[in-house]
PDB file of N, CA and C in Angstrom:
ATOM      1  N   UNK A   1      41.487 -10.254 -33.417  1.00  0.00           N
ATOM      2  CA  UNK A   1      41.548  -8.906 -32.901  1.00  0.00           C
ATOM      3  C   UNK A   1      40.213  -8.210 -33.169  1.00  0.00           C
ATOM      4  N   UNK A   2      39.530  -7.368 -32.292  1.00  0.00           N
ATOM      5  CA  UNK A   2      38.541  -6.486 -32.510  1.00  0.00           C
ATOM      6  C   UNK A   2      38.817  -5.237 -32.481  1.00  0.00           C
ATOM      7  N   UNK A   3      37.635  -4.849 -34.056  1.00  0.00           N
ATOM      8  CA  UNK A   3      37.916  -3.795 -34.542  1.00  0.00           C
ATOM      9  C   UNK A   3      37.828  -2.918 -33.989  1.00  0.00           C
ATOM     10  N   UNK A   4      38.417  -1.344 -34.147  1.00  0.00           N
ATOM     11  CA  UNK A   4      38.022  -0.303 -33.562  1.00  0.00           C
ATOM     12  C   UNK A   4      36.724   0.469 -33.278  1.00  0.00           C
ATOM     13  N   UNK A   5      36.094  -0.068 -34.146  1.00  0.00           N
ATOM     14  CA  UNK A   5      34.501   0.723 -33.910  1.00  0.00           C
ATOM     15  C   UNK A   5      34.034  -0.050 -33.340  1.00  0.00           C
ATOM     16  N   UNK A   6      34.115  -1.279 -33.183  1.00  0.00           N
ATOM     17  CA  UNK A   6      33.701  -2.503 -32.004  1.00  0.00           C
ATOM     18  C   UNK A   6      33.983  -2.201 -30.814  1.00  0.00           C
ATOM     19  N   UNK A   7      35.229  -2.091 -30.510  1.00  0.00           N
ATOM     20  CA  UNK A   7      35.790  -1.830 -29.299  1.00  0.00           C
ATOM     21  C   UNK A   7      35.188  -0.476 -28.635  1.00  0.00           C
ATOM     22  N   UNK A   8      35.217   0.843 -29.118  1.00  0.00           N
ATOM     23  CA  UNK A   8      34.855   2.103 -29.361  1.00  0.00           C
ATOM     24  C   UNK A   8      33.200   1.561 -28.511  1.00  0.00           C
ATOM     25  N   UNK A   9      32.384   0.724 -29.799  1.00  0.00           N
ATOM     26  CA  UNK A   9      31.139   0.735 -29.337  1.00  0.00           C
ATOM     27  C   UNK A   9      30.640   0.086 -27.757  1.00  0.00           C
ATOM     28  N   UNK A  10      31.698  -0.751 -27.590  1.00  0.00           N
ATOM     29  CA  UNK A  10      31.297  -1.925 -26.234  1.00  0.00           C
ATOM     30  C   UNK A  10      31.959  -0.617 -25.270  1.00  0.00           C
ATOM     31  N   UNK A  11      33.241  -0.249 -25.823  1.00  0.00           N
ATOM     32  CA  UNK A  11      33.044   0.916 -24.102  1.00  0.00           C
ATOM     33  C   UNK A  11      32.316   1.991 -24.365  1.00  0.00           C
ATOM     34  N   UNK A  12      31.455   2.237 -25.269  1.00  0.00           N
ATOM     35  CA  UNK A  12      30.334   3.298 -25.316  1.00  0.00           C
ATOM     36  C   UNK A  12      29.188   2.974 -24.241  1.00  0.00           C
ATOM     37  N   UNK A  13      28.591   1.571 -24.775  1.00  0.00           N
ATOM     38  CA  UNK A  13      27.896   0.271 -24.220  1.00  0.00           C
ATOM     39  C   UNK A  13      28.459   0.621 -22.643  1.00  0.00           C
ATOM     40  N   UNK A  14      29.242   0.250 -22.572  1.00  0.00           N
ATOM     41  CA  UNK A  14      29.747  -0.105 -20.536  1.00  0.00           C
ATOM     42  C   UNK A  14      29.726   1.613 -19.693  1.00  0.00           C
ATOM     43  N   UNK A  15      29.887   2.858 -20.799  1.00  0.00           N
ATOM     44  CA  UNK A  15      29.715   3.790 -19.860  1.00  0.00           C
ATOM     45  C   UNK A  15      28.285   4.013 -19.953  1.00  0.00           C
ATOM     46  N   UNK A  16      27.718   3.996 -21.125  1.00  0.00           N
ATOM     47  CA  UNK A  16      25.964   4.275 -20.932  1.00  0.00           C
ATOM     48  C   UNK A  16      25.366   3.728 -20.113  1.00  0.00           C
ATOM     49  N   UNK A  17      25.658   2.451 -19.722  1.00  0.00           N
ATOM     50  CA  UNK A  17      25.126   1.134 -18.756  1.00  0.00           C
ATOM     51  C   UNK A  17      25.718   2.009 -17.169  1.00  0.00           C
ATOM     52  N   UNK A  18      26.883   2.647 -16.612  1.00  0.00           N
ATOM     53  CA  UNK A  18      27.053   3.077 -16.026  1.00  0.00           C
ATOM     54  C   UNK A  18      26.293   4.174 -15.101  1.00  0.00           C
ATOM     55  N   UNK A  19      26.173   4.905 -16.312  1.00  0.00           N
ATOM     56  CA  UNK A  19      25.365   6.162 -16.435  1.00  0.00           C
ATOM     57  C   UNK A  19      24.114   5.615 -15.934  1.00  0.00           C
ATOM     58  N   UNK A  20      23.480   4.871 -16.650  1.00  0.00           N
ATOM     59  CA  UNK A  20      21.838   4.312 -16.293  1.00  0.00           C
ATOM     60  C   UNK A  20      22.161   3.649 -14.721  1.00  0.00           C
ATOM     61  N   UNK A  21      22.593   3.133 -14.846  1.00  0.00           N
ATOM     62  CA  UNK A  21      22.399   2.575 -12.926  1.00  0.00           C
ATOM     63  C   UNK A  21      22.927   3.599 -12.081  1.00  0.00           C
ATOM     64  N   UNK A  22      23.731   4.317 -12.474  1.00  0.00           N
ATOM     65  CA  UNK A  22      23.528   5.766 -11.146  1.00  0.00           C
ATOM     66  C   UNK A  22      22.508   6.374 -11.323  1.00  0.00           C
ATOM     67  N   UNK A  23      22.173   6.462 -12.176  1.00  0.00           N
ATOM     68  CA  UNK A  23      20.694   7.628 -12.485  1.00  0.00           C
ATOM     69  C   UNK A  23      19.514   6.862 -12.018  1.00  0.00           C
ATOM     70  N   UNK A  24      18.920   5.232 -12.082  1.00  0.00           N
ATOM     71  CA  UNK A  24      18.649   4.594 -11.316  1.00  0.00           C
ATOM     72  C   UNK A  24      18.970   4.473  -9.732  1.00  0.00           C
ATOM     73  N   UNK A  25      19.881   4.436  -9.712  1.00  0.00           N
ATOM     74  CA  UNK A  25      20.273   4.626  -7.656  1.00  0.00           C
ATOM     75  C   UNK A  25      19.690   5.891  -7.065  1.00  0.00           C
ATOM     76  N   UNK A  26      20.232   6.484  -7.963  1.00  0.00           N
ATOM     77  CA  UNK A  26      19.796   8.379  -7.610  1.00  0.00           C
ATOM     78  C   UNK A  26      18.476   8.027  -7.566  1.00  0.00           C
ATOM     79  N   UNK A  27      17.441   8.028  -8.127  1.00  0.00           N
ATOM     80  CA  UNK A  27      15.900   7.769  -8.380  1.00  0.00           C
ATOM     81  C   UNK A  27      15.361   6.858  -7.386  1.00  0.00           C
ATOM     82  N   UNK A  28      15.772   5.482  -6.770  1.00  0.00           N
ATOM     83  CA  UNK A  28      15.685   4.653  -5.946  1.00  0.00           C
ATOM     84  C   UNK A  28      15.719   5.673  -4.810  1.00  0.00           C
ATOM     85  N   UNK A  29      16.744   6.650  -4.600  1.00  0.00           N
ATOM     86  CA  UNK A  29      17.405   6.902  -3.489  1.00  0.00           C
ATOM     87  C   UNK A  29      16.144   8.336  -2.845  1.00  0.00           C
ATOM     88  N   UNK A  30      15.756   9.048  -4.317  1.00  0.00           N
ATOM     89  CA  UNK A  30      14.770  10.057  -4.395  1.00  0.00           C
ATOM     90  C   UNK A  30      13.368   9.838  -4.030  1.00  0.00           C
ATOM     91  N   UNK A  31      12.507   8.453  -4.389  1.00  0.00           N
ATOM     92  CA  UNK A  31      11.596   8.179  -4.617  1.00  0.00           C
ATOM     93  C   UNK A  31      11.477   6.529  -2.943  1.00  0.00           C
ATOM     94  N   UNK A  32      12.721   7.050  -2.024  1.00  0.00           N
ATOM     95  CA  UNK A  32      12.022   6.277  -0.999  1.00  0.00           C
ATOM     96  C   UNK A  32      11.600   7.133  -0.060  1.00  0.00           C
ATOM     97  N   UNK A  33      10.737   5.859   0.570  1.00  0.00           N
ATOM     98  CA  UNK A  33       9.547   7.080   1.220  1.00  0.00           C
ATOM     99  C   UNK A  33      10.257   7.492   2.609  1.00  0.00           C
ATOM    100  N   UNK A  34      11.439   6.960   2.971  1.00  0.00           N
ATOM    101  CA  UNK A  34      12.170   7.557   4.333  1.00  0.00           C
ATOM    102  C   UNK A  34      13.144   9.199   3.414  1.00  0.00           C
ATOM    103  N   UNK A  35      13.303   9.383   2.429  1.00  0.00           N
ATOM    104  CA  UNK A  35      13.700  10.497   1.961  1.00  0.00           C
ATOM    105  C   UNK A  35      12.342  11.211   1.734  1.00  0.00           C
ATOM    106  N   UNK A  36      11.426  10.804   1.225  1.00  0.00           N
ATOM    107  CA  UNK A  36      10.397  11.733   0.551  1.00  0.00           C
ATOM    108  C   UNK A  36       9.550  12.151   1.917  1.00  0.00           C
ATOM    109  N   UNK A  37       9.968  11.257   3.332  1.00  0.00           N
ATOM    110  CA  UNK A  37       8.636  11.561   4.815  1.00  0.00           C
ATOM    111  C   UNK A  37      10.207  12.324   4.899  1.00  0.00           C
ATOM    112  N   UNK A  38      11.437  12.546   5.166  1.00  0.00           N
ATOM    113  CA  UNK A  38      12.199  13.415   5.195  1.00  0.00           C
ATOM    114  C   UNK A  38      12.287  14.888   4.818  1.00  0.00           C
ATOM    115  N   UNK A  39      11.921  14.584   3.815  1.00  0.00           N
ATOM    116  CA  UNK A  39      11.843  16.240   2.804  1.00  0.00           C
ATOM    117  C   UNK A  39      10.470  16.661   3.627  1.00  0.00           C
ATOM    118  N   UNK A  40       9.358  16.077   3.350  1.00  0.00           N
ATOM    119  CA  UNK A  40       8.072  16.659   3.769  1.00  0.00           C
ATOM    120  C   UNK A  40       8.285  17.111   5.490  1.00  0.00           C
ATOM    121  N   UNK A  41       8.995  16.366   6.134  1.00  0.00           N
ATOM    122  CA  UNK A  41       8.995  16.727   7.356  1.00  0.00           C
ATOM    123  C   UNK A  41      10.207  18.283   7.903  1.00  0.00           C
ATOM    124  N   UNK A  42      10.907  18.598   6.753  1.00  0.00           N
ATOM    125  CA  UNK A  42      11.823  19.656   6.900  1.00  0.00           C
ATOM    126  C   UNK A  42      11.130  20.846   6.625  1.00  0.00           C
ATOM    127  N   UNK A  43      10.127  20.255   5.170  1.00  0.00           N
ATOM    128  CA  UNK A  43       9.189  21.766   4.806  1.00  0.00           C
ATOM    129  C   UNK A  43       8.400  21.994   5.888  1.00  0.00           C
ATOM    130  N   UNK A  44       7.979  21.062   6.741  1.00  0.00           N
ATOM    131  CA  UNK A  44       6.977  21.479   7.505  1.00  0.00           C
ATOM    132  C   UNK A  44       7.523  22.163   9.133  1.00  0.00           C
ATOM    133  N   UNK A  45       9.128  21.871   9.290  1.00  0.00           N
ATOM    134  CA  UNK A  45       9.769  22.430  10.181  1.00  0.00           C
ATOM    135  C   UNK A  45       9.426  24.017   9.834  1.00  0.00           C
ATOM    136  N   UNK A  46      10.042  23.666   8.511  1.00  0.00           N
ATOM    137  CA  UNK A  46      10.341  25.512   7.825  1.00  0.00           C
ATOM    138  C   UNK A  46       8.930  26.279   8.085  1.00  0.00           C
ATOM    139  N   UNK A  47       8.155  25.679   7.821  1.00  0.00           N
ATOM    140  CA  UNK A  47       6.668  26.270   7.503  1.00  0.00           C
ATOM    141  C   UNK A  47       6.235  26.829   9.393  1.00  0.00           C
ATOM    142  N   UNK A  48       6.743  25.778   9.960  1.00  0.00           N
ATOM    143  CA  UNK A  48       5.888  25.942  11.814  1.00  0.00           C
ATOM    144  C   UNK A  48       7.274  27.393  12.326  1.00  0.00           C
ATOM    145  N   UNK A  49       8.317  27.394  11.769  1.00  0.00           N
ATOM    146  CA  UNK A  49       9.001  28.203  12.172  1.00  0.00           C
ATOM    147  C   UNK A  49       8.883  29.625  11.728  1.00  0.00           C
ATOM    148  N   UNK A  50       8.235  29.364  10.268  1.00  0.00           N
ATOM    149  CA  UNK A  50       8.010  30.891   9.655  1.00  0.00           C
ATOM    150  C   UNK A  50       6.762  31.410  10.680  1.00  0.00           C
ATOM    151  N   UNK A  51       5.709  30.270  10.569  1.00  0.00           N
ATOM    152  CA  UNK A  51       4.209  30.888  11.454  1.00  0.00           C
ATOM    153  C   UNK A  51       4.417  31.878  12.886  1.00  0.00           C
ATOM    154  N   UNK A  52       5.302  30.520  13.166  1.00  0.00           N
ATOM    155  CA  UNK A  52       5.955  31.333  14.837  1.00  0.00           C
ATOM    156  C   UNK A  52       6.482  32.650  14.778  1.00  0.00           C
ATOM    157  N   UNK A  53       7.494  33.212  13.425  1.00  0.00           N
ATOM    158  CA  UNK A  53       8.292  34.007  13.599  1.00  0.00           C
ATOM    159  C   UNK A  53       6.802  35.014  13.058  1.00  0.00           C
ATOM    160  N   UNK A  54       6.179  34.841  12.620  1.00  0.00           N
ATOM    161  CA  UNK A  54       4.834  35.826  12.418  1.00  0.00           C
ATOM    162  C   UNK A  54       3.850  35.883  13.363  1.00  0.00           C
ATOM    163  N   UNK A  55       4.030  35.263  14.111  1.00  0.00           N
ATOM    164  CA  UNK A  55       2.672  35.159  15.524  1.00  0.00           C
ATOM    165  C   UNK A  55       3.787  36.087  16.261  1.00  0.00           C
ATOM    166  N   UNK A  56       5.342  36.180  16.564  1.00  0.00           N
ATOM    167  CA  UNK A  56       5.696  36.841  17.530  1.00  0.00           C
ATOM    168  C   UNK A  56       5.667  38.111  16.979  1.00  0.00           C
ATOM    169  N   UNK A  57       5.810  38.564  15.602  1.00  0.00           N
ATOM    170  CA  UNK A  57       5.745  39.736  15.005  1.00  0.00           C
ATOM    171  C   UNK A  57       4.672  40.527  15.421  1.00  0.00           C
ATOM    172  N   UNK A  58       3.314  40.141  15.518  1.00  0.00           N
ATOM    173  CA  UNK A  58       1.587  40.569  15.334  1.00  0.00           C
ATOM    174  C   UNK A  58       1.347  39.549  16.032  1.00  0.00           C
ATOM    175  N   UNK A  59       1.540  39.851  17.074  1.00  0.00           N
ATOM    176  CA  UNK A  59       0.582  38.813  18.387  1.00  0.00           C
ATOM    177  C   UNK A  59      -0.831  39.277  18.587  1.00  0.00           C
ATOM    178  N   UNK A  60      -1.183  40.580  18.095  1.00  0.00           N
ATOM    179  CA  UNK A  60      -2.372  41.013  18.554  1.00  0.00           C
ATOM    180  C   UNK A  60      -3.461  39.930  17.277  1.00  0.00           C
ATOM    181  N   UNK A  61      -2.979  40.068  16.081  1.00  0.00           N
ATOM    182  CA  UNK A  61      -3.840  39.294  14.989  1.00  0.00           C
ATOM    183  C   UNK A  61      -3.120  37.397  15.452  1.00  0.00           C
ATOM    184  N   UNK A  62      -2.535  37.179  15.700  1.00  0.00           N
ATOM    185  CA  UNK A  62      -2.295  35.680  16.040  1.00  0.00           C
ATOM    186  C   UNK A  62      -3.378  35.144  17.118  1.00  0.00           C
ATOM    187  N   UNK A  63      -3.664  36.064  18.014  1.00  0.00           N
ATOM    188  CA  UNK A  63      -5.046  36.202  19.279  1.00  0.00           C
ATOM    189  C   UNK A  63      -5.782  36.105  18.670  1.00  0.00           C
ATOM    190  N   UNK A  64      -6.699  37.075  17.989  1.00  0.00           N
ATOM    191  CA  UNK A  64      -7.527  36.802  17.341  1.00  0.00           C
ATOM    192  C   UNK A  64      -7.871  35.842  15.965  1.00  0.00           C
ATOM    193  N   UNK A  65      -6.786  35.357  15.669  1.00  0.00           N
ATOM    194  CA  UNK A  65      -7.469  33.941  14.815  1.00  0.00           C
ATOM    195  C   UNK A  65      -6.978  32.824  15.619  1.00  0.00           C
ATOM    196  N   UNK A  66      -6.551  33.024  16.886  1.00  0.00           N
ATOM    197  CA  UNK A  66      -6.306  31.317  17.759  1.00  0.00           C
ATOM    198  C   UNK A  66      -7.894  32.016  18.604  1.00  0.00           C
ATOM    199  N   UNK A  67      -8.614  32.912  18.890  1.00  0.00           N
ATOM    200  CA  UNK A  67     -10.004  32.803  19.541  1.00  0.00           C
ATOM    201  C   UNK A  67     -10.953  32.653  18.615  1.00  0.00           C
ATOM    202  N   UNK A  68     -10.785  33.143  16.813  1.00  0.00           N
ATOM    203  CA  UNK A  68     -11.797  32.236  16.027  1.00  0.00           C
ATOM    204  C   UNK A  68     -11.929  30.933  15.707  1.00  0.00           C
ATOM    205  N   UNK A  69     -10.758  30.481  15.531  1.00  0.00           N
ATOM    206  CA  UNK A  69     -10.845  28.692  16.229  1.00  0.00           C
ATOM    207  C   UNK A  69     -11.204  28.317  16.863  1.00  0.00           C
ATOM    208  N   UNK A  70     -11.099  28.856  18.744  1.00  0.00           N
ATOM    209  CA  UNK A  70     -11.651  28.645  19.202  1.00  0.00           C
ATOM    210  C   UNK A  70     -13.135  28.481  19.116  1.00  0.00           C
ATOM    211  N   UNK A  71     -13.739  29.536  18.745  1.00  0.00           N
ATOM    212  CA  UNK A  71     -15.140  30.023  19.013  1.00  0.00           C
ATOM    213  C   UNK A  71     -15.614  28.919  18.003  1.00  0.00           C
ATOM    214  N   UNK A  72     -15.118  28.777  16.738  1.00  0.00           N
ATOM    215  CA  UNK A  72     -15.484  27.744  15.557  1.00  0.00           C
ATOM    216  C   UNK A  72     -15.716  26.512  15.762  1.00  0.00           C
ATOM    217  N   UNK A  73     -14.657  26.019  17.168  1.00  0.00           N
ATOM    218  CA  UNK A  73     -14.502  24.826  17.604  1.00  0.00           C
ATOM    219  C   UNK A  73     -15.926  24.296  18.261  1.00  0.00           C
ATOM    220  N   UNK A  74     -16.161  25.289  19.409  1.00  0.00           N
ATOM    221  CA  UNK A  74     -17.090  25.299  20.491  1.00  0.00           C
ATOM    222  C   UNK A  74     -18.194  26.188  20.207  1.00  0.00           C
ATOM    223  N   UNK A  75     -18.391  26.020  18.800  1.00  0.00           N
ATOM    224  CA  UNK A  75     -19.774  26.911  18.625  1.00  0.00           C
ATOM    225  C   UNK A  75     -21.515  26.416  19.309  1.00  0.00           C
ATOM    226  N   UNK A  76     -21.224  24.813  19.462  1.00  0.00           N
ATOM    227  CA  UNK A  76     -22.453  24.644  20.073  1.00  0.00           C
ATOM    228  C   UNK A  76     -22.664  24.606  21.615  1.00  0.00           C
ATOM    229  N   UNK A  77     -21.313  24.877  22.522  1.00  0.00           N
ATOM    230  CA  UNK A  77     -21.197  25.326  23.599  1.00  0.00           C
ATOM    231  C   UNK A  77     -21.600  26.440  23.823  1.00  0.00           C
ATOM    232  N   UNK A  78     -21.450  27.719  23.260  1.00  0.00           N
ATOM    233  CA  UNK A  78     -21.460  29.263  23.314  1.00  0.00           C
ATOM    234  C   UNK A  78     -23.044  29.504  22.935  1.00  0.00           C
ATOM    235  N   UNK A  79     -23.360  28.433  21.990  1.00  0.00           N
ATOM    236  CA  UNK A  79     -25.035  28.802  21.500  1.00  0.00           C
ATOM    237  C   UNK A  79     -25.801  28.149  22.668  1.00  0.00           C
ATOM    238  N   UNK A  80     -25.425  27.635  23.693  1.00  0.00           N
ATOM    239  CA  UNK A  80     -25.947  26.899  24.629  1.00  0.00           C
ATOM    240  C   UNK A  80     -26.347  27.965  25.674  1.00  0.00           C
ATOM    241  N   UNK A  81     -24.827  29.097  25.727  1.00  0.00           N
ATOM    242  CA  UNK A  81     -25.070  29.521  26.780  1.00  0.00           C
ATOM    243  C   UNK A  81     -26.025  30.666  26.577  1.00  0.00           C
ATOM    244  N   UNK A  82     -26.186  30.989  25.662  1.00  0.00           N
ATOM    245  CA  UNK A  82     -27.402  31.810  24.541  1.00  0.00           C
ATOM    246  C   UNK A  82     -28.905  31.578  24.689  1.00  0.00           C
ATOM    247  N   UNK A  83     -28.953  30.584  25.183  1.00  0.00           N
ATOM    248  CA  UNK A  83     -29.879  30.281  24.438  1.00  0.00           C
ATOM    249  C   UNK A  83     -31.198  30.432  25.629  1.00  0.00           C
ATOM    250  N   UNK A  84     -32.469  30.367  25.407  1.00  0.00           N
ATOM    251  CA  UNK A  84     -33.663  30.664  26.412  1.00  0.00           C
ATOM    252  C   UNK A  84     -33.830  29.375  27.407  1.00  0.00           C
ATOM    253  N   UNK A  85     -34.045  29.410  28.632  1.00  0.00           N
ATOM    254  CA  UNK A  85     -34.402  28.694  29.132  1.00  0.00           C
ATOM    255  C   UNK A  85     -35.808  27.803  28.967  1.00  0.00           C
ATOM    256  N   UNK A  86     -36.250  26.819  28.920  1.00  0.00           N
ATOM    257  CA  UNK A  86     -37.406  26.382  28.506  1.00  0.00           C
ATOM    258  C   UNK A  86     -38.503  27.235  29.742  1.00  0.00           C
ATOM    259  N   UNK A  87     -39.371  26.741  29.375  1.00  0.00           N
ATOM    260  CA  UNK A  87     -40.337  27.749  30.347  1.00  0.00           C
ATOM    261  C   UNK A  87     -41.146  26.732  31.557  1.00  0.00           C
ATOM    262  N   UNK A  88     -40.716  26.878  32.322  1.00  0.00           N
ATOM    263  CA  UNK A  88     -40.795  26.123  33.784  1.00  0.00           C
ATOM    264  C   UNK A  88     -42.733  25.538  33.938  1.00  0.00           C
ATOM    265  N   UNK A  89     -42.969  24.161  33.961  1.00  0.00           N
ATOM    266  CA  UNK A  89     -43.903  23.417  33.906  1.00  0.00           C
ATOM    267  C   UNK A  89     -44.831  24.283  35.029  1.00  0.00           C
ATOM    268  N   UNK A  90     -46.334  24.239  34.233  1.00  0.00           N
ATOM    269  CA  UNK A  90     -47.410  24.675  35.148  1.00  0.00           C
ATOM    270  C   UNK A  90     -47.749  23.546  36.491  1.00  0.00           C
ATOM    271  N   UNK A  91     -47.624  24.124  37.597  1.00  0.00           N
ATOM    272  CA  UNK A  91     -48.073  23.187  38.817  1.00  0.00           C
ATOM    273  C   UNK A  91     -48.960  21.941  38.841  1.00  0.00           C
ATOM    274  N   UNK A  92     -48.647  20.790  38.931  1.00  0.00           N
ATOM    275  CA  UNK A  92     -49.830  19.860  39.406  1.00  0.00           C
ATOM    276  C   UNK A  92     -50.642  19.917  40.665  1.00  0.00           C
ATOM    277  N   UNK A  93     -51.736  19.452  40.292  1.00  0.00           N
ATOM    278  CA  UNK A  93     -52.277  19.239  41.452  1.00  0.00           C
ATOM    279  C   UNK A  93     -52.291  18.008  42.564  1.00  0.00           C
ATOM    280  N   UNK A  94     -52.110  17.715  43.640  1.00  0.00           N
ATOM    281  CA  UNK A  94     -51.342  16.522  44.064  1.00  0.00           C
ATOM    282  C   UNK A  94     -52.129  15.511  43.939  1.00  0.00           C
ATOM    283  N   UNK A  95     -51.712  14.255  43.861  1.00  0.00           N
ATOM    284  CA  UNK A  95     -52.322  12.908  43.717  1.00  0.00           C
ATOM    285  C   UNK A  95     -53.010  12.458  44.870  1.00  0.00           C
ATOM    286  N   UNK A  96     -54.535  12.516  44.826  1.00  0.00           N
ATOM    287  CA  UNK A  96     -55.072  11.900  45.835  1.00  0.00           C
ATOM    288  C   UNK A  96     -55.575  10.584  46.116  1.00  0.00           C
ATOM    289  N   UNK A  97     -54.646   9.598  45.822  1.00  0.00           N
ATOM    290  CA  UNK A  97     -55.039   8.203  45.950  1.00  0.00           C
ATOM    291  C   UNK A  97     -54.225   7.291  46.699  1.00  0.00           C
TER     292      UNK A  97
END
């Protein structure tokens, strides 16, 4: 027959062992990357939905930082159209040969 603090200890043993492999599953279950590209992809729902609900609030300031992007984007387009024309070549004289 086994003693009581034996017995006591082995089902101490079998629920701790329990305990550790759910807390393991849980962690497996936390740390895969189809949950963790999950989570990241909900914050970033949340995040494009807050922007929106603030661009329709103040559309006048949402304009003006979607045309400083712009302008930021295409800054060496705009300095193009800026810019001096070179200064048109002095005449040759024609080739007589």
């Amino acid at each position: 027959m086994i003693p009581p603090s034996l017995a006591a200890a082995q089902a101490d043993v079998l629920v701790k062992r329990a305990r550790l492999k759910a807390s393991l599953a849980e962690a497996r279950h936390r740390l895969s990357p189809a949950t963790i590209a999950s989570g990241v992809a909900d914050d970033l729902r949340d995040k494009a939905e807050e922007g929106v609900a603030v661009m329709r609030e103040r559309p006048g300031i949402a304009a003006g930082i979607a045309t400083g992007i712009v302008a930021l984007l295409a800054r060496k387009r705009i300095a193009r159209l800026f810019r001096k024309p070179p200064p048109p070549l002095p005449p040759t004289a024609p080739n007589k040969e």
